[in-house]
Structure formats: structure tokens, C-alpha cells
N, C-alpha and C. Protein backbone atom coordinates (compact mmCIF):
# COMPACT_ATOMS: atom_id res chain seq x y z
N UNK A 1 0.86 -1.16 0.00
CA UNK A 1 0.00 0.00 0.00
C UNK A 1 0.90 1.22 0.00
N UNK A 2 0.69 2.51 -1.01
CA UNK A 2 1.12 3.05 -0.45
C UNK A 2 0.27 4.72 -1.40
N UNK A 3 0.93 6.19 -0.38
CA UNK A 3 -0.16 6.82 -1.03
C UNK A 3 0.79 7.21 -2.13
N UNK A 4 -0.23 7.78 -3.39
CA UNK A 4 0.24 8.51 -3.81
C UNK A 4 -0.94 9.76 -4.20
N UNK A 5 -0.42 10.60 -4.71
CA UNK A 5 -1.49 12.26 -5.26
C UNK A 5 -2.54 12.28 -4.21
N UNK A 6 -2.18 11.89 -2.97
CA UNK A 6 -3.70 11.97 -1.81
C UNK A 6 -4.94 10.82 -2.01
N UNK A 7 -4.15 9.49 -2.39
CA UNK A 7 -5.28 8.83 -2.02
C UNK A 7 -4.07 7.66 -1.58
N UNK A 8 -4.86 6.36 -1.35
CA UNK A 8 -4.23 5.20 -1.17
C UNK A 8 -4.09 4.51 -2.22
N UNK A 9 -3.05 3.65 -2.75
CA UNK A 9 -2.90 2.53 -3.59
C UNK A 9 -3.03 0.88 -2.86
N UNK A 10 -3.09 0.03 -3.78
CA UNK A 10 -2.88 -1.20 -3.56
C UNK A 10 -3.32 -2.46 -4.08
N UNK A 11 -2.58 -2.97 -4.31
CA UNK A 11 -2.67 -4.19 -5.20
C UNK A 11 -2.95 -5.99 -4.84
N UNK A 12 -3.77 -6.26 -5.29
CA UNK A 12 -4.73 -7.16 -5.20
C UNK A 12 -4.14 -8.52 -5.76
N UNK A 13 -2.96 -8.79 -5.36
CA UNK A 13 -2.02 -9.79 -6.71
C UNK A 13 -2.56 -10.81 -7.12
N UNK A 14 -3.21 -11.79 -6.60
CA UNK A 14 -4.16 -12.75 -7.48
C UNK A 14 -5.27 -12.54 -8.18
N UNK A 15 -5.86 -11.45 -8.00
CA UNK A 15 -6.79 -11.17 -9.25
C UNK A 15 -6.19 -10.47 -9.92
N UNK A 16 -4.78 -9.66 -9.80
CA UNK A 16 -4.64 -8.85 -10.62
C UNK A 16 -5.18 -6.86 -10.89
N UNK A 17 -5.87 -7.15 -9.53
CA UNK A 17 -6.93 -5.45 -9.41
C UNK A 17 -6.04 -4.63 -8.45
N UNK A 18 -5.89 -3.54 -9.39
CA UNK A 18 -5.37 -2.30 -8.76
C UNK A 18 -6.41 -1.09 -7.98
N UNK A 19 -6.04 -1.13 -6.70
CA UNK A 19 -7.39 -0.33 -5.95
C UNK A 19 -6.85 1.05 -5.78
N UNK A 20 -7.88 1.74 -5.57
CA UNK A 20 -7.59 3.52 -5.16
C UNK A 20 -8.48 3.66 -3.85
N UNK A 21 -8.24 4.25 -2.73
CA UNK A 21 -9.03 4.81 -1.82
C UNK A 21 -8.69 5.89 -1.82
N UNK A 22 -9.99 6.86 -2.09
CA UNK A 22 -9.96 8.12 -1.66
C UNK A 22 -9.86 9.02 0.19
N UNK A 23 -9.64 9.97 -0.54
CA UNK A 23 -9.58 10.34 1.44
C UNK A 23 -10.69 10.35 1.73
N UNK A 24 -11.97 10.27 1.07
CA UNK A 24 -13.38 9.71 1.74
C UNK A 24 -13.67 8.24 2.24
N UNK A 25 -12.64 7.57 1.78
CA UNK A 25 -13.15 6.08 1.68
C UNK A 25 -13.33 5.27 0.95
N UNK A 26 -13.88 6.20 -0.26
CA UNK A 26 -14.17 5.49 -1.45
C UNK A 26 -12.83 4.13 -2.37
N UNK A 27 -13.68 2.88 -2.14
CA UNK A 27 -12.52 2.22 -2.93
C UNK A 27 -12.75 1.84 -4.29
N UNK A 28 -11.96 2.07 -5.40
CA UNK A 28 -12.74 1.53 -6.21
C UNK A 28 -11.48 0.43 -7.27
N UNK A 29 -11.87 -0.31 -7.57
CA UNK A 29 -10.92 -0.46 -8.80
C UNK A 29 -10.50 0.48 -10.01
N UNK A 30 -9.29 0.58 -9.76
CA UNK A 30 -9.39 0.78 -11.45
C UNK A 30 -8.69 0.25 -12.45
N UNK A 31 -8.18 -0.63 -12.25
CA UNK A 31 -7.58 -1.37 -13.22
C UNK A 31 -7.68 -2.85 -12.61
N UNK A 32 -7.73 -4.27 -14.00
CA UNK A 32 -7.32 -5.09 -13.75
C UNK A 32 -6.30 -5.62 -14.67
N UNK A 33 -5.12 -6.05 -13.98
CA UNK A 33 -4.37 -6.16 -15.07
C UNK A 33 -3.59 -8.09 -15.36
N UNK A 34 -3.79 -8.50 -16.50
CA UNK A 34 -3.23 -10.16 -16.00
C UNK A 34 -2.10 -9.98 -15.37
N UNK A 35 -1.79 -10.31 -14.35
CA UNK A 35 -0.67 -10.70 -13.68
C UNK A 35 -0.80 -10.64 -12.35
N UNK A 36 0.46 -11.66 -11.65
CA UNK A 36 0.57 -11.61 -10.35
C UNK A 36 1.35 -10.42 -9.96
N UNK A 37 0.27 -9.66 -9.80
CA UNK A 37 0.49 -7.62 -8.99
C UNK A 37 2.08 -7.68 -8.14
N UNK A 38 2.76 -7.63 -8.05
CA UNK A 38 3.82 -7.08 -6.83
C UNK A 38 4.79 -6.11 -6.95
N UNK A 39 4.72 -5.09 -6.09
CA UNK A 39 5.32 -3.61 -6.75
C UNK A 39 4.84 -2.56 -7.41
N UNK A 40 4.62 -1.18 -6.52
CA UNK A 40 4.24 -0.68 -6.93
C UNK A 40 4.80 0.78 -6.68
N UNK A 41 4.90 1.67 -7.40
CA UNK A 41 5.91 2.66 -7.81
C UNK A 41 5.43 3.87 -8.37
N UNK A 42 5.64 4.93 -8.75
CA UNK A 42 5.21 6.02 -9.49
C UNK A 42 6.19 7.59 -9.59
N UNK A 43 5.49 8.06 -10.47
CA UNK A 43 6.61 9.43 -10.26
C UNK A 43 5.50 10.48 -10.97
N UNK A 44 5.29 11.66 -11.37
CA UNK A 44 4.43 12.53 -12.03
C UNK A 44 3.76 11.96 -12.55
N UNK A 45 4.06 11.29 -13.87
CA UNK A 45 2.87 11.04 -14.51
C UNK A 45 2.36 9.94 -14.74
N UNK A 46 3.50 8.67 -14.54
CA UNK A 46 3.02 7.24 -14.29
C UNK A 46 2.27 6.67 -13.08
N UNK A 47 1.77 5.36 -12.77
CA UNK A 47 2.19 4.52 -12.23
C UNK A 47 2.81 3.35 -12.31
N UNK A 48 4.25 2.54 -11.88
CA UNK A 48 4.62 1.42 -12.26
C UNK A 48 4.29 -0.02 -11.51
N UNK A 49 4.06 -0.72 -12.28
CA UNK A 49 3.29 -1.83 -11.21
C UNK A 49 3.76 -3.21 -12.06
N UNK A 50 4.83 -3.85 -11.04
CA UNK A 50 5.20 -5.24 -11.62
C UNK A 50 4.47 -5.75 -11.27
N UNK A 51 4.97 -7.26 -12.50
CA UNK A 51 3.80 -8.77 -12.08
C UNK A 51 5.37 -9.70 -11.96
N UNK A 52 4.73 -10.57 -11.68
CA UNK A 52 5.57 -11.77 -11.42
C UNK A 52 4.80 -13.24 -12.26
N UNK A 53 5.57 -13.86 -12.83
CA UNK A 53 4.84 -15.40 -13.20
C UNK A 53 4.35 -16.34 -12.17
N UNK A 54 3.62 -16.92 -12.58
CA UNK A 54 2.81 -17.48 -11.70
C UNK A 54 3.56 -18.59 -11.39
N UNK A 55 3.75 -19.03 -9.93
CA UNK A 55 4.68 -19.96 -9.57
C UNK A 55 4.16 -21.54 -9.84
N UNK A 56 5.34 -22.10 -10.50
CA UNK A 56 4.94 -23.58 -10.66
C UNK A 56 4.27 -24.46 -9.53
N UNK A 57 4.91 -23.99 -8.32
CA UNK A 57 5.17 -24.90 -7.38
C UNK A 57 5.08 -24.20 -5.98
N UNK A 58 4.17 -24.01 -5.26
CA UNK A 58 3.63 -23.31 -3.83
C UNK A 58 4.89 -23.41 -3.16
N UNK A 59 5.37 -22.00 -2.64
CA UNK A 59 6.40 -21.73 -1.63
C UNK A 59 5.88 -22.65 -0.20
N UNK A 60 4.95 -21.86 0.04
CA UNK A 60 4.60 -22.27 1.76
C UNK A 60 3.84 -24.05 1.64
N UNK A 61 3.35 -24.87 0.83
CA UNK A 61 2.78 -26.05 0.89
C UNK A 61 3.78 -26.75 0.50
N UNK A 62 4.67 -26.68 -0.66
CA UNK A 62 5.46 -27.49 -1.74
C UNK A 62 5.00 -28.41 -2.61
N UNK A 63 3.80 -27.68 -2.85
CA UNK A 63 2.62 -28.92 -3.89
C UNK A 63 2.37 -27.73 -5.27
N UNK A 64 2.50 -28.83 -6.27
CA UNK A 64 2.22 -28.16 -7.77
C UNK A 64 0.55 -27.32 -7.58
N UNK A 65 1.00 -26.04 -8.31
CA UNK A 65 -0.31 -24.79 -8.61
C UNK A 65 -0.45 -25.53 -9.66
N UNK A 66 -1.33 -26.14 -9.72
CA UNK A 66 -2.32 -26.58 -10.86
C UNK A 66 -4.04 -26.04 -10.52
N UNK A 67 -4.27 -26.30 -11.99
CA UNK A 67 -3.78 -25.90 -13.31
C UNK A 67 -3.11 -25.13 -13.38
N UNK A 68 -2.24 -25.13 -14.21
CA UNK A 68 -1.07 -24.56 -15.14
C UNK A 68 -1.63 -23.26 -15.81
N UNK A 69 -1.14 -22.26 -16.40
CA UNK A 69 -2.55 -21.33 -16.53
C UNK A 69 -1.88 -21.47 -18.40
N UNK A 70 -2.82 -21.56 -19.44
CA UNK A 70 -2.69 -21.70 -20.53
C UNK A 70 -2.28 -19.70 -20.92
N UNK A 71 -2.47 -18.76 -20.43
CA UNK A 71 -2.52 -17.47 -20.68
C UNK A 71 -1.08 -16.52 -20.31
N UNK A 72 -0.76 -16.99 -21.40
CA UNK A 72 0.80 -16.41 -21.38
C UNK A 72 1.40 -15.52 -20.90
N UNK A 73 0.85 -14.35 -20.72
CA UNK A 73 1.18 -13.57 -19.55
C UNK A 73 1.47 -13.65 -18.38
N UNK A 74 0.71 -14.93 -17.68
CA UNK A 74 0.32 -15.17 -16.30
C UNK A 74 1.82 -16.35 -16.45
N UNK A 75 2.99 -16.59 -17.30
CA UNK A 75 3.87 -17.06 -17.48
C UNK A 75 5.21 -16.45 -17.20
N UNK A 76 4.77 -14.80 -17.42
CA UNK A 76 6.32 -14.03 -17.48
C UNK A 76 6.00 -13.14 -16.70
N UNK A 77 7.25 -12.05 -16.67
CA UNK A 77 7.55 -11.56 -15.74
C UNK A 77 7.38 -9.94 -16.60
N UNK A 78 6.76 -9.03 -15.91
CA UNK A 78 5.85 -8.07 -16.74
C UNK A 78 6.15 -6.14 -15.72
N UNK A 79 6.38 -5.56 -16.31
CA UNK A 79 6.49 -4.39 -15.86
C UNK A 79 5.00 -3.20 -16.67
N UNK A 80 4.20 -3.11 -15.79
CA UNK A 80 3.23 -2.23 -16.43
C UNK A 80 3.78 -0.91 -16.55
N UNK A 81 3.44 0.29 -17.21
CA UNK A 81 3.41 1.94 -16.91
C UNK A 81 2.32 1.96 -17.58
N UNK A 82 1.36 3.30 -16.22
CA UNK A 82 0.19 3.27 -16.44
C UNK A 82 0.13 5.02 -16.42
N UNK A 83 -0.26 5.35 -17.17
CA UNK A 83 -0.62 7.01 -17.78
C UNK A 83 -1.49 7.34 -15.88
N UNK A 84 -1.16 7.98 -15.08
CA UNK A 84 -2.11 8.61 -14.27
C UNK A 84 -3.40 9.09 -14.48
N UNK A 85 -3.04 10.13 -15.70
CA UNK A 85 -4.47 10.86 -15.98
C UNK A 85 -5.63 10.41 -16.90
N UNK A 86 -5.14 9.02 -17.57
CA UNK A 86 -6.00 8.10 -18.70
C UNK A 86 -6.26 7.32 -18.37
N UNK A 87 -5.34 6.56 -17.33
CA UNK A 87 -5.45 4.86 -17.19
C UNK A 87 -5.17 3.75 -18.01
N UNK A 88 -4.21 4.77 -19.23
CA UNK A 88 -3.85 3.40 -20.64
C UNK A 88 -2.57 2.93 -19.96
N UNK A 89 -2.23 1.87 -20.31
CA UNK A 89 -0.78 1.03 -19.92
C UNK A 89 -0.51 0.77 -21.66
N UNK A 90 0.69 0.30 -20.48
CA UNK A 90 1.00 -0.08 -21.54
C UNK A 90 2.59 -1.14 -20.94
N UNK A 91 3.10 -2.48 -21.52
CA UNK A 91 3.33 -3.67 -20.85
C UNK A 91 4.76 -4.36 -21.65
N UNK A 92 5.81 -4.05 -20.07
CA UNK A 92 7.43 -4.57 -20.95
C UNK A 92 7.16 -5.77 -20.26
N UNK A 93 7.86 -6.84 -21.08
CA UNK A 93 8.62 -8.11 -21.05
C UNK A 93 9.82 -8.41 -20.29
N UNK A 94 9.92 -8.67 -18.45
CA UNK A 94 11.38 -8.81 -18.58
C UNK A 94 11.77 -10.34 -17.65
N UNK A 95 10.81 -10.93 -18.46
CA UNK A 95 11.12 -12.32 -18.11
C UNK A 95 13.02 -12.45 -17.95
N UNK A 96 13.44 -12.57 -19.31
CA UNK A 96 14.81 -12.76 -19.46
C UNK A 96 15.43 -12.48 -18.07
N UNK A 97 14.95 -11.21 -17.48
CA UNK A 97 15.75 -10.98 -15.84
C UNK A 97 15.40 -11.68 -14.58
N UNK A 98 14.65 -12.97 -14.94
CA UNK A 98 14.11 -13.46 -14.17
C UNK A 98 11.80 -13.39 -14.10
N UNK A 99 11.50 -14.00 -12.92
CA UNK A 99 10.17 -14.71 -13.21
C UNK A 99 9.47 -13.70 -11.95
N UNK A 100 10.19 -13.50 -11.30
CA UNK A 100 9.56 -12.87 -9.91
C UNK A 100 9.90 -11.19 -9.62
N UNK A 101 9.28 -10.77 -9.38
CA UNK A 101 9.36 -9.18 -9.10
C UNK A 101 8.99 -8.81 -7.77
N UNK A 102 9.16 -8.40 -6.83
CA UNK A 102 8.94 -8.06 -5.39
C UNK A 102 8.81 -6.73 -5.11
N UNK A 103 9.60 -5.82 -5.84
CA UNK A 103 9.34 -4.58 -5.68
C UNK A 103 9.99 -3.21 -6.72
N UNK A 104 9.83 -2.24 -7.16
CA UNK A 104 9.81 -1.01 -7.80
C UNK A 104 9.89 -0.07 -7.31
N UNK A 105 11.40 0.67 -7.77
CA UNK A 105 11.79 1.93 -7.18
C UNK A 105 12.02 2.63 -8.79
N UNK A 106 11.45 3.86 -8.48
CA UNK A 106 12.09 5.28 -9.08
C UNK A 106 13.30 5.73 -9.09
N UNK A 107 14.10 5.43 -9.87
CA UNK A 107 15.57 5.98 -9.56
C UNK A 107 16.02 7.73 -10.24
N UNK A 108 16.17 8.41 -9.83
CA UNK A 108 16.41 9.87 -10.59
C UNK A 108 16.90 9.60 -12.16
């Protein structure tokens, strides 16, 4: 969770839903995006929000996530940037650096 422009963020990683709370309360979605959500980041005019691939094999049980998910995305490892004031994304590829993403920083 964290704020940004005066509201709250936070990400929903198995469905994939990005939430907003306003300083009223109000929560709403506004985005869902395929992937396992983790990391979340921003600067003026973005927001950045990694995914991670969906793990073969449960950390905490050690038993196969089956089904397997046929939807290729939900395979790699995915960096969103999301326009603030539109809500269009738009979606890099960086499997090659690995499958898992944990977190997103802004660097100057």
C-alpha cells in the first residue's frame, strides 16, 4: 500500500486489481491487469506496477499450482506503466531478468 497524489494505492495480486481509496473512503478499482500484482511505484505522470509469473510450485505447501494457466502472460515476468491521468498502460517483457518481481523503485 502506499499513497500517492492523496489517495491510497494497492494491489490485489491474485486477481490482478489495482485499488484507489480516496480520502473519503471510497474504494474503487481501477484497473485489472493479467498478472501476479507485486510492486508498486510512481513518479508525475506514471504509475509502475510489476507482475511476477505465476509460480509452478507453492512456496509455503510445496505442492504443484495446478492448473497450469494456458494465458501467457500469467507465465512471465511483466512491468506495467500506467498514464495517471487516462489509465492506458502499456506492458514490458522482462522475463529474461528473471520470473519474480517483489518490488519497484524510481531511480532519478
Amino acid at each position: 500500500m502506499t499513497e500517492i497524489d492523496g489517495s491510497l494505492f494497492f494491489l490485489e495480486s491474485k486477481t490482478g486489481n489495482v485499488h484507489r481509496i480516496s480520502k473519503t473512503g471510497k474504494d474503487e478499482i481501477i484497473l485489472q491487469l493479467r498478472s501476479y500484482l507485486r510492486g508498486l511505484t510512481h513518479d508525475r505522470k506514471y504509475l509502475y506496477i510489476g507482475g511476477s509469473a505465476r509460480r509452478k510450485k507453492s512456496r509455503s505447501k510445496g505442492t504443484l499450482n495446478v492448473p497450469e494457466t494456458p494465458d501467457p502472460d500469467l507465465a512471465r515476468s511483466l512491468m506495467f506503466r500506467v498514464d495517471k491521468a487516462t489509465l492506458t498502460w502499456e506492458m514490458r517483457d522482462l522475463t529474461v531478468f528473471g520470473l519474480e518481481i517483489y518490488d519497484l523503485l524510481v531511480l532519478p
